[in-house]
C-alpha atoms as a PDB file:
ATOM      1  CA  UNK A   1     -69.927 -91.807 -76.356  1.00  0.00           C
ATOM      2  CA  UNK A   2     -68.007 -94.695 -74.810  1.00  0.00           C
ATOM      3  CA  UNK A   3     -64.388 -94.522 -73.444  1.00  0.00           C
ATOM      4  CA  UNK A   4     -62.273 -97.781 -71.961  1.00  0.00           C
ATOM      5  CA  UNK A   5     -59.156 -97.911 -71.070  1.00  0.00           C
ATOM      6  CA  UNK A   6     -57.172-101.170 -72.209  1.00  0.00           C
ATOM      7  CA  UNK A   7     -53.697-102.696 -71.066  1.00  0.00           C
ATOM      8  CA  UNK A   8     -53.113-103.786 -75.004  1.00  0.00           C
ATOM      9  CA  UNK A   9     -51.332-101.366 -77.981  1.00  0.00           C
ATOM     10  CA  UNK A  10     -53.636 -99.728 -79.561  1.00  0.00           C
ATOM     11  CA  UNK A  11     -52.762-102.078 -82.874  1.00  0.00           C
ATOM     12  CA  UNK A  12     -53.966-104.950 -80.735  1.00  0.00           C
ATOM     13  CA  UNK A  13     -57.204-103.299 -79.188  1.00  0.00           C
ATOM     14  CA  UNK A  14     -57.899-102.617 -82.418  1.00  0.00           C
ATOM     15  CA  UNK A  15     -57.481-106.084 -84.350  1.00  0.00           C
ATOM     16  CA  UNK A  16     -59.435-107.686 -81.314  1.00  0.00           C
ATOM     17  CA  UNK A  17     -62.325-104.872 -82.117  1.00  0.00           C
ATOM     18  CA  UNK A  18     -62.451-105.587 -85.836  1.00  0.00           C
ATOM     19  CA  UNK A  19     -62.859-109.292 -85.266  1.00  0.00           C
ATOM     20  CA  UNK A  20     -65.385-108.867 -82.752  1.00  0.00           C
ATOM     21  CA  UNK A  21     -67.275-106.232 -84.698  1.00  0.00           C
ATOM     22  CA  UNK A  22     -67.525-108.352 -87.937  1.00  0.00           C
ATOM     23  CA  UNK A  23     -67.934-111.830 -85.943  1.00  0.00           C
ATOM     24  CA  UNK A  24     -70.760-110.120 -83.633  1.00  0.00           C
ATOM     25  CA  UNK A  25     -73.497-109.505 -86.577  1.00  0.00           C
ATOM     26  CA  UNK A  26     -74.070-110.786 -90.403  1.00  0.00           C
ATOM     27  CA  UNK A  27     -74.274-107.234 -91.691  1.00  0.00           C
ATOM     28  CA  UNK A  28     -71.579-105.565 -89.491  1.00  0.00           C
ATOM     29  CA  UNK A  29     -68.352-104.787 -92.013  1.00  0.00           C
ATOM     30  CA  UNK A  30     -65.554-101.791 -91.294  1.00  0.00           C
ATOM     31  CA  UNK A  31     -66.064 -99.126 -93.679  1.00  0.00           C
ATOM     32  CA  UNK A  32     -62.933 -97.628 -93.380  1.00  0.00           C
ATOM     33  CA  UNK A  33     -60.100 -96.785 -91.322  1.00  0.00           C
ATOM     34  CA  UNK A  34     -56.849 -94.662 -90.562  1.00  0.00           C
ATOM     35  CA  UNK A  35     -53.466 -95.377 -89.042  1.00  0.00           C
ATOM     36  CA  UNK A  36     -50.744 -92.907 -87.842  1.00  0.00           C
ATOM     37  CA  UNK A  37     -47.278 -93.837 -85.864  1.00  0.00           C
ATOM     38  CA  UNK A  38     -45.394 -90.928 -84.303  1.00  0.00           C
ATOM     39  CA  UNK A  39     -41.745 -90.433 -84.395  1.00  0.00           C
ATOM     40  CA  UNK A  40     -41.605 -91.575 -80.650  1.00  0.00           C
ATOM     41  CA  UNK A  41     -43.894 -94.629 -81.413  1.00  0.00           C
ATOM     42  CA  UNK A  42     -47.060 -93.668 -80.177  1.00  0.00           C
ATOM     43  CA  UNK A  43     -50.580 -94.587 -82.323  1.00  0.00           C
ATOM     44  CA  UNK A  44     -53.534 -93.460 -83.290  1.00  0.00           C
ATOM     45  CA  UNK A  45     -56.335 -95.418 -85.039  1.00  0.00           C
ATOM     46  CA  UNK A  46     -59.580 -94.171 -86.244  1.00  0.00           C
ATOM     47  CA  UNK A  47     -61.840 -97.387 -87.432  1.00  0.00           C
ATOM     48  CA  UNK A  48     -65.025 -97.193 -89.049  1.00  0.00           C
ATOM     49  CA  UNK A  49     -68.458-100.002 -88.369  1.00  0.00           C
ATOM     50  CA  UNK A  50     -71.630-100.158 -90.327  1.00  0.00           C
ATOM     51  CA  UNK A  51     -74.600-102.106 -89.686  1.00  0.00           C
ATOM     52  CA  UNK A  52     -77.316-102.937 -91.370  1.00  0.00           C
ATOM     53  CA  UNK A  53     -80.833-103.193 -89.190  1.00  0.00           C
ATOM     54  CA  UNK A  54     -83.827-104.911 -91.234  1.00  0.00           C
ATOM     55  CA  UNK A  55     -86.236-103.820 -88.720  1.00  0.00           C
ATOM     56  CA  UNK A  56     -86.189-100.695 -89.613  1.00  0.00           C
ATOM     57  CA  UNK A  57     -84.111-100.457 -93.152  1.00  0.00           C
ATOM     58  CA  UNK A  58     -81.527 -98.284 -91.935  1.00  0.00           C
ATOM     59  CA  UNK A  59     -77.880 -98.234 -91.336  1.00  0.00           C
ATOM     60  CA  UNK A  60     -76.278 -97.256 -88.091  1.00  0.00           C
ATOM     61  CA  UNK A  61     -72.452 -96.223 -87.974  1.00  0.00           C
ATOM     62  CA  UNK A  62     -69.541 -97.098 -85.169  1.00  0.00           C
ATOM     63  CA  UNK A  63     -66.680 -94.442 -85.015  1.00  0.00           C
ATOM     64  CA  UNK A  64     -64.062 -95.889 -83.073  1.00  0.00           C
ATOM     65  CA  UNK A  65     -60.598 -94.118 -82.495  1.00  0.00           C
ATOM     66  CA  UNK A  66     -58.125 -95.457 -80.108  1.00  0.00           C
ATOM     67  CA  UNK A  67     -54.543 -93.840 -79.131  1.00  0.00           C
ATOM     68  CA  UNK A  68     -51.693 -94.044 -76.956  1.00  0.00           C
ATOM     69  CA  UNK A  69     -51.348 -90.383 -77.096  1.00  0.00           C
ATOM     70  CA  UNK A  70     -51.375 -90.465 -73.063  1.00  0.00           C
ATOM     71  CA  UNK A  71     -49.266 -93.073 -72.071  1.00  0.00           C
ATOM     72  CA  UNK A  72     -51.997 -95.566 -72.017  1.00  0.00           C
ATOM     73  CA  UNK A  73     -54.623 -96.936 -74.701  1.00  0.00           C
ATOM     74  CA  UNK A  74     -58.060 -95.057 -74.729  1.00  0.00           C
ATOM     75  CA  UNK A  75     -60.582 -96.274 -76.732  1.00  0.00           C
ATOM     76  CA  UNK A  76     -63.359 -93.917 -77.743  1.00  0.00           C
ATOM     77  CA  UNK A  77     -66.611 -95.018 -79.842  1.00  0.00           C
ATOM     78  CA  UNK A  78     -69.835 -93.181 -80.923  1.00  0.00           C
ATOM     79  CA  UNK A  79     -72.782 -94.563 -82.331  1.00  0.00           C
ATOM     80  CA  UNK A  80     -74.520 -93.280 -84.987  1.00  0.00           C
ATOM     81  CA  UNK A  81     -77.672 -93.276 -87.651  1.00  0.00           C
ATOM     82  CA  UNK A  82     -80.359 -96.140 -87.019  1.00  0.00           C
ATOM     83  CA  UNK A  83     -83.010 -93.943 -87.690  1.00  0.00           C
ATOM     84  CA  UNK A  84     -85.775 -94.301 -90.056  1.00  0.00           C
ATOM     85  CA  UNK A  85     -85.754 -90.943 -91.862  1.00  0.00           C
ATOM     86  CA  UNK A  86     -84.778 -87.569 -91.639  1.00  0.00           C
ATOM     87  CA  UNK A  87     -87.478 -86.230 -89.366  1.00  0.00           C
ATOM     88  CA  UNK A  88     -87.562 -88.879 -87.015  1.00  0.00           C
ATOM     89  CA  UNK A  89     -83.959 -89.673 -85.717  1.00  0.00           C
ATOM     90  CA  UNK A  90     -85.188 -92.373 -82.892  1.00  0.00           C
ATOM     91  CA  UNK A  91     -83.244 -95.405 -83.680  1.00  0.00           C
ATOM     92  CA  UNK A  92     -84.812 -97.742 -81.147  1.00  0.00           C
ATOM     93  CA  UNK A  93     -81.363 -97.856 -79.432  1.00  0.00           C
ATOM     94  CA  UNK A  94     -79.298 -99.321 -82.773  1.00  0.00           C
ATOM     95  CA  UNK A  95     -76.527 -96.593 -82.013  1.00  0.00           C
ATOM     96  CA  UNK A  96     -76.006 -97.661 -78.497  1.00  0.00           C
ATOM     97  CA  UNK A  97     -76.295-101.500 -78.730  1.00  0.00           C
ATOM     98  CA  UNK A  98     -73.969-100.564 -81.500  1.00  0.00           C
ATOM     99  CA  UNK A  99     -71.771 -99.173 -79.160  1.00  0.00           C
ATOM    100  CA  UNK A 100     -71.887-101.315 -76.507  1.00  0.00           C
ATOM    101  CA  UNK A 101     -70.033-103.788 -78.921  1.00  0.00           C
ATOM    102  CA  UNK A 102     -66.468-101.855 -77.857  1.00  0.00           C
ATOM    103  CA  UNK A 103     -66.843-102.277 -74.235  1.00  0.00           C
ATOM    104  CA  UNK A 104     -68.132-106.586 -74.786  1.00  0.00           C
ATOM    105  CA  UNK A 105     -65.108-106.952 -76.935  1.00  0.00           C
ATOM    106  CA  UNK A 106     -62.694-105.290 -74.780  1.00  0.00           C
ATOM    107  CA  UNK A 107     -63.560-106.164 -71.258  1.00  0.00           C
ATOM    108  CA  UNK A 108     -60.638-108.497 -71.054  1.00  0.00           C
ATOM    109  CA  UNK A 109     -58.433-106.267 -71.334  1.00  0.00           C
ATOM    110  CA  UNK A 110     -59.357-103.303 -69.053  1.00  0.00           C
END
């Protein structure tokens, strides 16, 4: 798991992710994603990344969820999936180059 701290809302960390994620690789599209505003104003986003990886015809997953619910933006992203099959889960580091996409997109703004 990675974790960053940004000086941005999490609305803009997370429109500056989305556009990096999608401009960074042909196959890389957000699968889905979740918004919710408090009373008080404070966010939480949960975004969802596939890729696809020819090398190895398998998908790998980013989970990204950012929030203000501290009194500053945390970003938080997991890789996922990238493996060949079920028995063998090695994904010849898909999941973490994956990853690594949240921390090249937002170094900016730590």
């Amino acid at each position: 798991m990675t974790m960053v701290r940004v000086k941005l809302s999490p609305s803009d960390a997370a429109n500056i992710l989305k556009a990096y994620v999608i401009r960074s690789g042909l196959s890389n599209e957000k699968t889905g994603s979740h918004y919710s505003r408090s009373s008080d104003g404070r966010e939480a986003i949960m975004m969802v990344f596939e890729k696809y990886y020819i090398r190895n015809s398998s998908r790998a997953s980013l989970s990204v969820m950012i929030d203000d619910l501290q009194g500053f933006t945390s970003v938080y992203a997991i890789g996922s999936g990238g493996g060949q099959n079920v028995l063998f889960k090695f994904d010849w580091g898909a999941s973490d180059n994956f990853e690594r996409l949240v921390e090249k997109a937002l170094e900016d703004y730590r």
